[in-house]
Structure formats: structure tokens, C-alpha cells
Protein backbone atom coordinates (compact mmCIF):
# COMPACT_ATOMS: atom_id res chain seq x y z
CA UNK A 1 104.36 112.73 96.84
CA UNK A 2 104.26 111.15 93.33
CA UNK A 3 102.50 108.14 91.91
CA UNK A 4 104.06 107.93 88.57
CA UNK A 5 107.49 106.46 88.30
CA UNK A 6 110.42 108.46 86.53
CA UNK A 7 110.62 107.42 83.11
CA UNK A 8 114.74 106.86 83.34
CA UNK A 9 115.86 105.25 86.14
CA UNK A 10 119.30 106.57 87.65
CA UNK A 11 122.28 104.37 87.50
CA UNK A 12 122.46 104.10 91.30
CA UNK A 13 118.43 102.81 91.78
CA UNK A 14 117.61 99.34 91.39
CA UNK A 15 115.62 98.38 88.07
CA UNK A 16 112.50 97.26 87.47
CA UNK A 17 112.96 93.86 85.56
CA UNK A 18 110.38 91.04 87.97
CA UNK A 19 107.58 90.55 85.48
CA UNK A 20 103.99 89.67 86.55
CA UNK A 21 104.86 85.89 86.41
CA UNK A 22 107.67 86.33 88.73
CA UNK A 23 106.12 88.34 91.34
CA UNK A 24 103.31 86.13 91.50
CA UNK A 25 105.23 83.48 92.05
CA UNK A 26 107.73 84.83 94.95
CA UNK A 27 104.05 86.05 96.39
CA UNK A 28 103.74 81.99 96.42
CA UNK A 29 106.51 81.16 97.12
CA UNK A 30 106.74 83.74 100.07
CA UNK A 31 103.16 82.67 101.09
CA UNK A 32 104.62 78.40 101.32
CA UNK A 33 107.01 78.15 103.76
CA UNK A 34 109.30 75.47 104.80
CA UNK A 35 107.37 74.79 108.05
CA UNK A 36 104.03 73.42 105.84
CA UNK A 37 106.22 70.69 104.80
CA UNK A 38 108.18 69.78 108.29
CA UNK A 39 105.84 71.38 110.66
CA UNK A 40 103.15 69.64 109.79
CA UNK A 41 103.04 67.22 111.82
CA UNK A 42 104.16 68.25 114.64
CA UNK A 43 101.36 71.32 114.39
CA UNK A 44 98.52 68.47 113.71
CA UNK A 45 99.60 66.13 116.57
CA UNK A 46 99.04 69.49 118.96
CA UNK A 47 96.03 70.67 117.65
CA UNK A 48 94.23 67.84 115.72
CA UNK A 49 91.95 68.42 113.24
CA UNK A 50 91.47 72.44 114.75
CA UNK A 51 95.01 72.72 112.88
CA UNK A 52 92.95 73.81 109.91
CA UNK A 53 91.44 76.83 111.47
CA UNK A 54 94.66 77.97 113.03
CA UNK A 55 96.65 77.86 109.62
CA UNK A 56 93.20 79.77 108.34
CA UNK A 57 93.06 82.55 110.77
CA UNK A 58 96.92 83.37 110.94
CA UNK A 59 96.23 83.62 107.00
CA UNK A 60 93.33 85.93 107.38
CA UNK A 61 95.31 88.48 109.40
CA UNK A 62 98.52 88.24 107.33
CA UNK A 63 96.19 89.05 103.88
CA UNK A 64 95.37 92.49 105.91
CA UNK A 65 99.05 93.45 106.67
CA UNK A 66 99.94 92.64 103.29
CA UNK A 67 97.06 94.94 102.14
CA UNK A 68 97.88 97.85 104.45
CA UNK A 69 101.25 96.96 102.78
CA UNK A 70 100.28 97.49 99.20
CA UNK A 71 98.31 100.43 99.96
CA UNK A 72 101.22 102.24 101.44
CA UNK A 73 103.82 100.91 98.72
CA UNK A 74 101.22 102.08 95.91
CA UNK A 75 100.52 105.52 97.51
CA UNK A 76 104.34 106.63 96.39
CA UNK A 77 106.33 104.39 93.87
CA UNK A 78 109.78 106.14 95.63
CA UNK A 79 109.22 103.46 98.29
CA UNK A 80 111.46 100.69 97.70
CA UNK A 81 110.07 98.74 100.04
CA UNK A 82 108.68 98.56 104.16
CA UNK A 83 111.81 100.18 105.13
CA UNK A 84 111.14 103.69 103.50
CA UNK A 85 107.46 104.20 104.33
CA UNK A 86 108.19 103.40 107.88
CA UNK A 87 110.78 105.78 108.22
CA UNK A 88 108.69 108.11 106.20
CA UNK A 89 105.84 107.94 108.80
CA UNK A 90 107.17 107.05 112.04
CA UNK A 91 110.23 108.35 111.92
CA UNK A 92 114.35 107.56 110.61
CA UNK A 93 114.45 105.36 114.11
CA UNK A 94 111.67 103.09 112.32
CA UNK A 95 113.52 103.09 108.92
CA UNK A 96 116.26 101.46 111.04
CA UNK A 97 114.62 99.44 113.31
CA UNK A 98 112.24 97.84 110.29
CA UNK A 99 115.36 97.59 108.01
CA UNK A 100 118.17 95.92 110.83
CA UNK A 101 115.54 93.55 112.15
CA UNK A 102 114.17 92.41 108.63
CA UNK A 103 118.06 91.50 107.59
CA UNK A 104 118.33 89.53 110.43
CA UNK A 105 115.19 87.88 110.45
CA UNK A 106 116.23 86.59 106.95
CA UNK A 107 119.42 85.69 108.17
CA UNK A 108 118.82 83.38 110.59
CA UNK A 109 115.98 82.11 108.49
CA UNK A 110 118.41 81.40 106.25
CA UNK A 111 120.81 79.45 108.61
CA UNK A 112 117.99 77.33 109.59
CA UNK A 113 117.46 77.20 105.61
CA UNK A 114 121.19 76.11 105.41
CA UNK A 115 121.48 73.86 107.81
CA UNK A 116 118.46 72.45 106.61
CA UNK A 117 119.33 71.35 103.22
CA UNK A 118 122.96 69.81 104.73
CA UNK A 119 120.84 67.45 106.03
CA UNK A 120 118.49 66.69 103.60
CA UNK A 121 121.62 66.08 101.34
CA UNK A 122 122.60 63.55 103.71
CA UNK A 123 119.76 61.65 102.34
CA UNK A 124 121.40 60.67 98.33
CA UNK A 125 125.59 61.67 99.82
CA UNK A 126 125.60 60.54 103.61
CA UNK A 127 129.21 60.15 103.21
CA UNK A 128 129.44 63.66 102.25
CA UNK A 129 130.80 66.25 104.95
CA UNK A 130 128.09 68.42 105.63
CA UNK A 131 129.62 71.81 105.31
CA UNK A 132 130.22 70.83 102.07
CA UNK A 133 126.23 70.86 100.88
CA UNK A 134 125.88 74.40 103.26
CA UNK A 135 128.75 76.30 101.68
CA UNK A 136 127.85 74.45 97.52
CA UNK A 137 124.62 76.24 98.22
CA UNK A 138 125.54 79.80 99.71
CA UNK A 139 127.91 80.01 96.48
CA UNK A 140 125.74 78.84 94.24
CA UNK A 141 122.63 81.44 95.57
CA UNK A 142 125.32 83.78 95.61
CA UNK A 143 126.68 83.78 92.05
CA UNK A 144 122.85 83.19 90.83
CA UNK A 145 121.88 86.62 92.75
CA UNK A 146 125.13 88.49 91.08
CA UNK A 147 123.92 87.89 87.74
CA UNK A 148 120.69 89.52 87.62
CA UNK A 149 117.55 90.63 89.18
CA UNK A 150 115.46 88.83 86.53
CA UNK A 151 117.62 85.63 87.35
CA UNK A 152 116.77 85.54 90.60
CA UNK A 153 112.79 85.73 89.75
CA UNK A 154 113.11 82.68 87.59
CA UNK A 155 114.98 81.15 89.91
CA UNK A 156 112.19 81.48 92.57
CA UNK A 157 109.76 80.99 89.78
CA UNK A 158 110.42 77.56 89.50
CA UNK A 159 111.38 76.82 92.97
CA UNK A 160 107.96 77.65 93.69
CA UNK A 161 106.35 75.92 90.53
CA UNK A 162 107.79 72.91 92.45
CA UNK A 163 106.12 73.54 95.89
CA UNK A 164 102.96 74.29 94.16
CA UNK A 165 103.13 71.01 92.19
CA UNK A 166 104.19 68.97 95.63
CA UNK A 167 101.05 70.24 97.19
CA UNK A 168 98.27 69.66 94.28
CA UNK A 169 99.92 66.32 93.79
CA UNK A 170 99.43 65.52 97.75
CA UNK A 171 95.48 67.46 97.53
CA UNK A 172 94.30 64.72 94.14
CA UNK A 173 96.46 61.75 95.76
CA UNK A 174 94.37 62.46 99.12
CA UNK A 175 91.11 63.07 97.49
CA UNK A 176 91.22 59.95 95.77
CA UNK A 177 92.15 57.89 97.95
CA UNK A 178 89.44 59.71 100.32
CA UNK A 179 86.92 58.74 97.33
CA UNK A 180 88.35 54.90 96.58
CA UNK A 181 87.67 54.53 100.42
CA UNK A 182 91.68 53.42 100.36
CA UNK A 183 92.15 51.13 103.65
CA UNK A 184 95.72 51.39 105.46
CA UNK A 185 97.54 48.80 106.50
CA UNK A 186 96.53 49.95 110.10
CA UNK A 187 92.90 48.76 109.23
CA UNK A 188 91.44 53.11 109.23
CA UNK A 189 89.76 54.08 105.37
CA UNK A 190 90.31 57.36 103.74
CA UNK A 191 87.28 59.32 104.28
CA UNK A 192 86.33 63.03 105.52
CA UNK A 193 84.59 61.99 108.66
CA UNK A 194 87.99 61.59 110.03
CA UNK A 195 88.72 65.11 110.34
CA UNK A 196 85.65 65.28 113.21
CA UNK A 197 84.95 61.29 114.27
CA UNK A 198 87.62 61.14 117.20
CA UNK A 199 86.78 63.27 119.81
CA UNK A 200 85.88 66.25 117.37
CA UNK A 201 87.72 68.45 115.42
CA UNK A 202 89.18 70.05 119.13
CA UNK A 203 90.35 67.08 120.68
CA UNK A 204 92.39 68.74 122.82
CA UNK A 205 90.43 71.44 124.02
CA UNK A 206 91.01 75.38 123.42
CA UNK A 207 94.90 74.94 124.81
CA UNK A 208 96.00 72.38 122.41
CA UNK A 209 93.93 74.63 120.16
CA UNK A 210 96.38 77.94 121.08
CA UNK A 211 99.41 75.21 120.98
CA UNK A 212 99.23 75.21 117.01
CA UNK A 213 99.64 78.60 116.71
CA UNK A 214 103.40 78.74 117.98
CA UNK A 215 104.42 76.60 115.13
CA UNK A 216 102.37 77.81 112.45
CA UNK A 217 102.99 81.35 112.56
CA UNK A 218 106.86 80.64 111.45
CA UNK A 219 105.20 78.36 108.24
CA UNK A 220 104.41 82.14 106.81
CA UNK A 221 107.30 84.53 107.51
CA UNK A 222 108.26 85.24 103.85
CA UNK A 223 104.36 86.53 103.05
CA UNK A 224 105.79 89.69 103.51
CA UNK A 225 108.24 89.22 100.36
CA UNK A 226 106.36 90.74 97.87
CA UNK A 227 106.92 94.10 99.49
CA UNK A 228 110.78 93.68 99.13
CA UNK A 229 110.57 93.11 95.32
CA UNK A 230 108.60 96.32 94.59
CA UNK A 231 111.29 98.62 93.74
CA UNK A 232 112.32 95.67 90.86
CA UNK A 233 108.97 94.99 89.58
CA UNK A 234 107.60 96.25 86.22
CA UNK A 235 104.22 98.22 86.71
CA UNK A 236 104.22 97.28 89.90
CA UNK A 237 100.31 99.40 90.15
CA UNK A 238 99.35 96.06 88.88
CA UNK A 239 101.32 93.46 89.79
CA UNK A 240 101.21 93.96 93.54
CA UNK A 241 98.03 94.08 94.25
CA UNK A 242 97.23 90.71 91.77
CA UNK A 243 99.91 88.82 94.25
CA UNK A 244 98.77 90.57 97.43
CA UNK A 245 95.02 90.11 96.13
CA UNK A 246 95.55 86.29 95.88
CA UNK A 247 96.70 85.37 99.11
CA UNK A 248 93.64 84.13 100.66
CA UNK A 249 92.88 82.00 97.69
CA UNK A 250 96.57 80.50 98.13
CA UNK A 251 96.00 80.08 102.20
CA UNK A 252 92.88 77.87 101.12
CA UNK A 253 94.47 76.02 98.36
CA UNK A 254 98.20 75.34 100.06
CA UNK A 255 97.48 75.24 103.60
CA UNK A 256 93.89 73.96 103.64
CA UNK A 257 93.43 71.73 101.12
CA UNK A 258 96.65 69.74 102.31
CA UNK A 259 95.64 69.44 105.79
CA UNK A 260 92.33 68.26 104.97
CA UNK A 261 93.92 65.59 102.61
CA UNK A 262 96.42 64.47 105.13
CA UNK A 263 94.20 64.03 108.39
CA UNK A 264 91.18 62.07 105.63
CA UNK A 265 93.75 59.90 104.40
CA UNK A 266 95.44 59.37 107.87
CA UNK A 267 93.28 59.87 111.12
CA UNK A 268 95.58 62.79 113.15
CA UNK A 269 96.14 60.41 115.80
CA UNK A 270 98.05 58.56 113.64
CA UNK A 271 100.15 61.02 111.74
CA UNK A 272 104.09 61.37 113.63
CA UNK A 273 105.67 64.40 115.32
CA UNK A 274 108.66 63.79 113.93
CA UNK A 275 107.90 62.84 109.69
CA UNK A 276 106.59 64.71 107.39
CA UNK A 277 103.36 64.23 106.61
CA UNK A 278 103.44 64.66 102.78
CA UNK A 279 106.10 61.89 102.98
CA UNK A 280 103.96 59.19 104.87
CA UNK A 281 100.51 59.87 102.26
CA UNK A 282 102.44 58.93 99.28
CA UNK A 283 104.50 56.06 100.88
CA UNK A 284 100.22 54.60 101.58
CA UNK A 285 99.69 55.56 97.97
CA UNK A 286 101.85 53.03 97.58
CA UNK A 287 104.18 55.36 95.54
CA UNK A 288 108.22 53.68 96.21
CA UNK A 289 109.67 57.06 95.19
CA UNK A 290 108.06 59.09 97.84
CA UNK A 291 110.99 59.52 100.23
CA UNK A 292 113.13 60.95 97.58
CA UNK A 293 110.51 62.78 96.02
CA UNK A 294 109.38 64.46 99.05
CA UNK A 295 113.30 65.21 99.72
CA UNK A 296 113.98 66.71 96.72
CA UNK A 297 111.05 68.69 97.38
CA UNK A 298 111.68 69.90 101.15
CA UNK A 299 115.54 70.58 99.89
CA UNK A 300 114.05 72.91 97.12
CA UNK A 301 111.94 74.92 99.29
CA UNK A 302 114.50 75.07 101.82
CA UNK A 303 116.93 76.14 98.62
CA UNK A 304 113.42 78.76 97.56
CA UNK A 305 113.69 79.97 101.61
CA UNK A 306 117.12 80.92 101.14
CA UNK A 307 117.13 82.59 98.14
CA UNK A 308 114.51 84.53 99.08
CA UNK A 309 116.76 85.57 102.19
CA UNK A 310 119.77 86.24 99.95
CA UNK A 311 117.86 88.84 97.85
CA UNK A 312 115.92 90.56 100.58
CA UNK A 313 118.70 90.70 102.78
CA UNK A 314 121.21 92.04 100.28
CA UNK A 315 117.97 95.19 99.14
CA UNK A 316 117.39 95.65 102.61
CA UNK A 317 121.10 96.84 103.57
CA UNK A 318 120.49 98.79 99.81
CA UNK A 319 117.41 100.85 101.33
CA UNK A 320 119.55 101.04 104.61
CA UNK A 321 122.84 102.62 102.97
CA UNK A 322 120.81 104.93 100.86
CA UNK A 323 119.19 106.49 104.38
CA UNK A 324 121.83 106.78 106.28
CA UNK A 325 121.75 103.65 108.21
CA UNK A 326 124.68 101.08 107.05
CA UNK A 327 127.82 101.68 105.54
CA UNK A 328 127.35 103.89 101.69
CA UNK A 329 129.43 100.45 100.18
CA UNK A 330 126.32 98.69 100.41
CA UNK A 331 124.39 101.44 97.88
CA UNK A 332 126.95 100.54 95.50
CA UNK A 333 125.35 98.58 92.29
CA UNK A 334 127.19 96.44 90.08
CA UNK A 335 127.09 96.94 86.56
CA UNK A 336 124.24 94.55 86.02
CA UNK A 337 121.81 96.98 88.98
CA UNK A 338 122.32 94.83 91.47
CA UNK A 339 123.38 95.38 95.29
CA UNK A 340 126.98 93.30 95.04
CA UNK A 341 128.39 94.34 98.98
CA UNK A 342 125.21 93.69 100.42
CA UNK A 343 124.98 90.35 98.54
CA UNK A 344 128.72 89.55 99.93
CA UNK A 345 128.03 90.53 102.87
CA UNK A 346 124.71 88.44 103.63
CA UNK A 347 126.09 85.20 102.21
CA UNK A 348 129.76 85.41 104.62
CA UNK A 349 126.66 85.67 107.98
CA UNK A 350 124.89 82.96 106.07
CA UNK A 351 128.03 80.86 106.29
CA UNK A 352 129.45 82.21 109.79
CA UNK A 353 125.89 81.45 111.36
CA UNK A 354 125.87 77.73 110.21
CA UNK A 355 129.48 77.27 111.32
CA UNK A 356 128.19 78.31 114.64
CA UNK A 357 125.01 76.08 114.61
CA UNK A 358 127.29 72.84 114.00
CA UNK A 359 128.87 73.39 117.89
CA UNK A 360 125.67 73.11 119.52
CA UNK A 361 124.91 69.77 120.19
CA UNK A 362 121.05 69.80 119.88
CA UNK A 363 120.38 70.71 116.76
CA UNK A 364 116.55 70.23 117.13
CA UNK A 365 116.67 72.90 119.93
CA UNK A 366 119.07 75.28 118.41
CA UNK A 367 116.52 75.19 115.51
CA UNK A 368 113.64 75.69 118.09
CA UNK A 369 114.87 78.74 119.28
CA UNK A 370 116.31 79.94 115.78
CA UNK A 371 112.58 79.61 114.08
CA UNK A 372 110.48 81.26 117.18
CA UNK A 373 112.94 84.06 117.33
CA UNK A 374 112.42 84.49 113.49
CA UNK A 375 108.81 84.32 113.65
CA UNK A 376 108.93 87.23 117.07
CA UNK A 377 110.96 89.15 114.75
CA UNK A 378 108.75 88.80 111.70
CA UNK A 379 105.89 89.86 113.97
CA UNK A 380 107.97 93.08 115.05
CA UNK A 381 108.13 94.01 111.10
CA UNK A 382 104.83 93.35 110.08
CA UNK A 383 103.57 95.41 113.52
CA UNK A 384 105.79 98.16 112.25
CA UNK A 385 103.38 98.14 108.95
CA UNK A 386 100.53 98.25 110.65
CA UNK A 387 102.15 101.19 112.48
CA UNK A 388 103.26 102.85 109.37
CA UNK A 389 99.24 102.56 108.26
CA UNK A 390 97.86 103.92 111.38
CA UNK A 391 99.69 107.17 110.74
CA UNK A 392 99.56 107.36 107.02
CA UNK A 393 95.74 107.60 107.66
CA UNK A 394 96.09 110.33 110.62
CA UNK A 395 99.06 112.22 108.35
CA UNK A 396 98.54 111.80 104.70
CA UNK A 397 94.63 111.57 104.53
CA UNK A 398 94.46 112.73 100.70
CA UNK A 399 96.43 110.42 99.67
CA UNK A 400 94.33 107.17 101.17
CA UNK A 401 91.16 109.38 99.46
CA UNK A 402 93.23 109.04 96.16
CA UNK A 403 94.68 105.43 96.53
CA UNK A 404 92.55 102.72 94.39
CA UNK A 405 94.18 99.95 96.28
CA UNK A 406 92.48 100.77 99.87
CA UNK A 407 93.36 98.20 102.81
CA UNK A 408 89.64 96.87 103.32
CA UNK A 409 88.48 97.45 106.96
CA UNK A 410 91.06 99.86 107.52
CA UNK A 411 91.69 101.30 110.64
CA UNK A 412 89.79 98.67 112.70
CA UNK A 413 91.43 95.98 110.97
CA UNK A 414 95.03 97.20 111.61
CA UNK A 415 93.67 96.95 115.56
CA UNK A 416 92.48 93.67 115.19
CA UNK A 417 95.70 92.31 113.73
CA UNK A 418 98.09 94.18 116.66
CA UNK A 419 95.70 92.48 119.04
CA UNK A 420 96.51 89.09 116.93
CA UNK A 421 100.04 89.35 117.37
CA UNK A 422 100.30 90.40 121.00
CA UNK A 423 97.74 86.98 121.48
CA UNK A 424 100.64 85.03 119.61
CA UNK A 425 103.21 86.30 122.11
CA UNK A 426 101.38 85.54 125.45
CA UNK A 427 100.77 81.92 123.75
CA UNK A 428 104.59 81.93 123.37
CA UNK A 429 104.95 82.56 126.73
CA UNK A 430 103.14 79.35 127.21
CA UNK A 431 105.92 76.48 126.59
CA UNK A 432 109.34 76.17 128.12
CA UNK A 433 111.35 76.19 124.17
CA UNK A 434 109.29 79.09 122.73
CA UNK A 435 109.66 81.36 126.52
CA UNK A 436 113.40 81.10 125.55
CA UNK A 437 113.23 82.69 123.01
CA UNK A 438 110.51 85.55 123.89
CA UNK A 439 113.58 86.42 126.98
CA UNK A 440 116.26 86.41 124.40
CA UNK A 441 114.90 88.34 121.51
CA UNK A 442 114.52 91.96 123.46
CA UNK A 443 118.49 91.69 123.20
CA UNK A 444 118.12 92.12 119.79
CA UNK A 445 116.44 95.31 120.34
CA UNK A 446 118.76 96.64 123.31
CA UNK A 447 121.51 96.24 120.32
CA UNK A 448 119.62 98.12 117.61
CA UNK A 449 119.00 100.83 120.26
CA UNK A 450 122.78 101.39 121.10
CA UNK A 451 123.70 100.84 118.01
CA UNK A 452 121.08 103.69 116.30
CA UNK A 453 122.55 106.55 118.69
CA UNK A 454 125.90 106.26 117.04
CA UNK A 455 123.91 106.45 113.98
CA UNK A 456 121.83 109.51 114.76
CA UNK A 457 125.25 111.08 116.06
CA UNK A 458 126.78 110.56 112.97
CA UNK A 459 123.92 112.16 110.85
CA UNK A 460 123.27 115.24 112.90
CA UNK A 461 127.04 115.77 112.99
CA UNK A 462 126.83 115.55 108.79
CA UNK A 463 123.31 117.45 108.35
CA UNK A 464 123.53 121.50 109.25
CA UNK A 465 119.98 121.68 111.77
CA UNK A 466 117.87 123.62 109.67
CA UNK A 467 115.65 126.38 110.80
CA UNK A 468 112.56 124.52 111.34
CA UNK A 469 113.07 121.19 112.98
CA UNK A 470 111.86 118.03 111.67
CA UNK A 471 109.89 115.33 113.85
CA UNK A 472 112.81 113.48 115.67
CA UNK A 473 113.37 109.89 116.17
């Protein structure tokens, strides 16, 4: 094992061009999902004012994954990312499982993503067909991603600049309002004491309490992000653990902040299922732009979603191909370093997937179905990290005495977080939508299983046994 990076990088490895700035940014932009902005509401009407806590402890555990992350991706700079340190410690099968489910997760992310800003386009063109929004932005994504790596972390450097503006603008518009004592048109004022004066901050008890959790976990699938851009980031001994270091400030800041601004500004009994939140606090403001504001928002971090999905995808299926575990056309760079076949190849599901999500007829429950099987998956990879940890501190002892990024708690920690997510997916078992898609999402799984034996049969008949046996998948 090595911690220094070669001084040349080959012609066939990915290079190193995501400064600080960007990777901070992505980190953010990972860390905001699309679900803050439309689940929202739907999250606060379930849990009331306990919404904040929820949002706060799913943060919490994520900030430990992403540590036992960092540690991991620091301890050998060969790692391109998840998908090499879990095959690495648990075995090729892991590689594969880790790599598979991660491209799909972003995939179907991504249709949701897709489908997503069709309709939010409907909003300025609703004569417009609305494949015609869906395939605009695949090609555009597409052509962005082909140019360069460093193109795609401005790209996501600004998409993210625009979230983060969205939000602060939403925290001071709340706060002063909360400190004008602004009085709705519904006769309620803006003031903090609505977060606990009807019926407390758990109005509906422990199980509406639980109910927040199903939505809110899918609001931060894309933390993990980060972990995908290390093989492209310049002195990455730095910049990770700055963006992975951050988190918890951003959880506060994002997540926090604009809950408590909402629910002063507009008692939780009154905020709609169904409209985004952010919307309905500057429409009181009194602010006539808010609706397209907000849109243009909401389509850019859709837009930010996707991209994201396009690049991690399209290195994913690049860490796959170089171990073995997709086709060797997707290890082929372009002449600018970056991962063409894998890009192609992401973009033509993105497109195939949305085509198929136009024949269902309830949209609202296809998504359902599409997000909670996302956020299962998700789960699934960042369990797999936790995984990876556990054995890196059994196996490779030394090395976690060497690291200078440790994963605070440890051991203990990585328990607490595996009994988080196991907690998520008995609460999932809870309501009728979300059970759906706990039963469908072992298919996944049954697939990846066949589908790694004709793998492993095609690698032991290419790789002469040698004398002494490695640990087998």
C-alpha cells in the first residue's frame, strides 16, 4: 500500500483536475438534494415540527459513513473510489455488487431527475412536448461531461452556488419576517414559538415521528458523491477531508435553518403536502416572482441531480471495466481523460428509463417507488462502506495507526450507523407505497447474483489459479 500518488499519471487513469472549490461544492451539492425542495412539505405535514430532528439525525449518521469513507479513500490514493476499497476488503463480489448497484442507483435517480425537470419546463413552455425538455437535457449533460472533467466541476459549482443562494435567501426572508412579527393573511404572525405552540414539537406522537424518516432519507443520497470524484481531485489529502469535514455544518445550515424558517413563518399545520414550501414563504413575502424563481431553482437542482448521476455513473462502469466487471470498452478514455462509452452508455438508460416512466399512468406513484428504491439502494452502498471499514480495521491495522484522517468513534460508530439503516428499513415496512418497494428491490440483487457467476466464470477461465489461493468471493 502507498499513500503518495505517482507523479505521471498513465494515459489510461483518469486525471486529477477538480480543484478545492469544486469538490467543495459537489460535497454541497451532493449534501442538497432535490427532496429538501419538494419533500418538504410533505415530510413536515407527517412529522411537524419533529421534522427538524429527523433531517438532523439522518445527517449525523451520514457525516460518519462519509468519514469511514475518507479514511479508507486516504489510506491508499490507488482507490478511485468506494468500488475499489470494497473489493479490496471484502472481496471482487463486493467490488461488483458496490459498483452495479451505485450505477443504478444514479440511474434511476436520474430518471426521476429527468422526468422531473420535463415538468418543471412545463411551467414557462406548456405547449412544449415533454420529451422534448427530457432528451434537450440528457444531450446537453452529455456533451458538457465529454468535454472535460474540470467542466463538469464548474458546472456543478454553480448549480450548487444556486441551491446554496435559494436556501440563505429563504433562512434571512424567514428570519425577518419572524423578527417584523409579519402577520399572514390567515391571521398566524411569524414567530419561533410556532415550531412548539400546537401540540408540541411531536404532534403526532413517536409514529408520525418515524413517518419523516421514509422521505427524508432520499433528500441525501448524493452525500456520498465526494467519494466518486477522488480519483479526479487535485491533492485530494486535503480536499476530502475539508468537504467531508463540513458536512455537519452544511446539515445545520441547509436542512435546519430552512425548516426552522418555514414552520416560524408558517405554523406546520398550515404548510401543503403537495407545494413546496420555499415557494409559499416568498409568495407571503409578498415577492410576485416567487413561482418562477423557485422553478428555476427546483429545475436547476434537478439539472445539479442529474449531472451528478451522469458523471458518477459513467466513473463507476470506469472502476468496473478496469476490475473485471463490465465490458473493457468502458476503460476506454477519450483524448480529453474522460470515460466516453460509459458516458454514452448512461445517458441512452437515462433516456430509455424516462420513455418508460411516460406509460405509467401515475406518475406520482411511479416516482414513489422510483425514489424509495433509490434511497434502499443508497443504503445498500453506504452499508457496504461501513463493511469495507469494519475489516480494514480487523485486516490492515497499521495502516488506520498511520492514517491522520481517523473515522471518529470508529468501530462503535460503524455499529451504530448499520443499526440506523436496518431501523430505516423496518420503518419502510411501515406504509403500503414504501413496502412496494422494500419487496421489489431484492430483485435487483437476485440479478446482480446471476449475473456475477458469469462474471467470476469468465475471470477464472482468463486468470491461471496460482499456487496459493486468494480469499474467494
Amino acid at each position: 500500500m502507498t499513500n503518495q500518488q505517482p507523479p505521471d499519471t498513465p494515459a489510461h487513469d483518469l486525471q486529477r483536475n477538480l480543484t478545492n472549490r469544486h469538490i467543495q461544492l459537489i460535497a454541497i451539492g451532493g449534501a442538497i438534494g432535490t427532496g429538501l425542495f419538494m419533500g418538504s412539505g410533505k415530510t413536515i405535514s407527517l412529522a411537524g415540527p419533529s421534522i427538524i430532528f429527523v433531517y438532523m439525525i439522518i445527517g449525523f449518521m451520514l457525516f460518519f459513513v462519509m468519514r469511514a469513507m475518507g479514511e479508507l479513500l486516504l489510506s491508499n490514493l490507488n482507490y478511485k473510489s468506494f468500488i475499489d476499497f470494497s473489493a479490496d476488503l471484502l472481496g471482487p463480489w463486493a467490488g461488483y455488487f458496490t459498483g452495479w448497484t451505485y450505477w443504478f442507483c444514479w440511474i434511476i435517480t436520474g430518471i426521476a431527475d429527468v422526468i422531473a425537470i420535463a415538468a418543471y419546463s412545463q411551467f414557462w413552455f406548456p405547449d412544449l412536448p415533454q420529451w422534448a425538455p427530457a432528451l434537450a437535457c440528457v444531450g446537453v449533460l452529455l456533451s458538457l461531461n465529454l468535454i472535460t472533467v474540470k467542466l463538469f466541476g464548474e458546472i456543478e459549482f454553480w448549480f450548487a452556488l444556486i441551491k446554496i443562494i435559494a436556501i440563505m435567501a429563504l433562512v434571512c426572508t424567514g428570519l425577518y419576517m419572524v423578527f417584523v412579527g409579519f402577520q399572514s393573511p390567515t391571521g398566524t404572525s411569524a414567530q419561533l414559538s410556532n415550531l412548539w405552540n400546537d401540540a408540541g414539537m411531536f404532534p403526532h406522537g413517536l409514529m408520525g415521528f418515524f413517518a419523516g424518516f421514509q422521505i427524508a432519507v432520499f433528500a441525501f443520497v448524493g452525500i456520498e458523491l465526494v467519494g466518486t470524484t477522488a480519483a479526479e481531485a487535485k491533492n485530494p489529502e486535503r480536499t476530502l477531508p475539508r468537504a467531508i469535514n463540513s458536512i455537519p455544518i452544511r446539515i445545520i445550515m441547509f436542512y435546519v435553518l430552512a425548516l426552522i424558517a418555514i414552520m416560524a413563518v408558517t405554523p406546520w399545520r398550515d404548510v401543503v403536502p403537495g407545494k413546496s414550501p420555499f415557494v409559499e414563504l416568498f409568495v407571503l413575502a409578498g415577492l410576485p416572482a416567487a413561482a418562477s424563481i423557485i422553478n428555476f431553482v427546483v429545475l436547476t437542482s434537478a439539472a445539479s441531480s442529474a449531472n451528478s448521476g451522469v458523471f458518477s455513473t459513467s466513473r463507476m462502469l470506469f472502476g468496473l471495466a478496469q476490475q473485471g466487471d463490465a465490458p473493457k470498452s468502458f476503460e476506454t478514455l477519450s483524448s480529453r481523460k474522460v470515460p466516453a462509452n460509459g458516458l454514452y452508455f448512461s445517458c441512452t438508460c437515462l433516456l430509455l428509463g424516462a420513455a418508460l416512466m411516460y406509460v405509467i399512468p401515475d406518475l406520482i406513484e411511479a416516482f414513489t417507488l422510483v425514489t424509495t428504491v433509490s434511497a434502499i439502494l443508497f443504503m445498500f452502498v453506504w452499508t457496504l462502506i461501513l463493511l469495507s471499514y469494519l475489516t480494514y480495521r480487523k485486516e490492515r491495522a497499521p495502516l488506520h495507526q498511520a492514517s491522520k484522517y481517523k473515522m471518529p468513534g470508529g468501530r462503535f460508530m460503524c455499529w451504530v450507523c448499520l443499526t440506523f439503516f436496518a431501523f430505516i428499513l423496518v420503518l419502510l415496512c411501515l406504509e403500503s407505497d414504501t413496502r412496494q418497494a422494500l419487496l421489489v428491490t431484492p430483485l435487483w440483487f437476485v440479478l446482480l447474483a446471476v449475473t456475477y457467476q458469469t462474471v467470476r466464470r469468465k475471470r477464472q477461465a482468463r486468470v491461471p489459479v496460482p499456487a496459493t489461493t486468494p480469499r474467494q468471493s
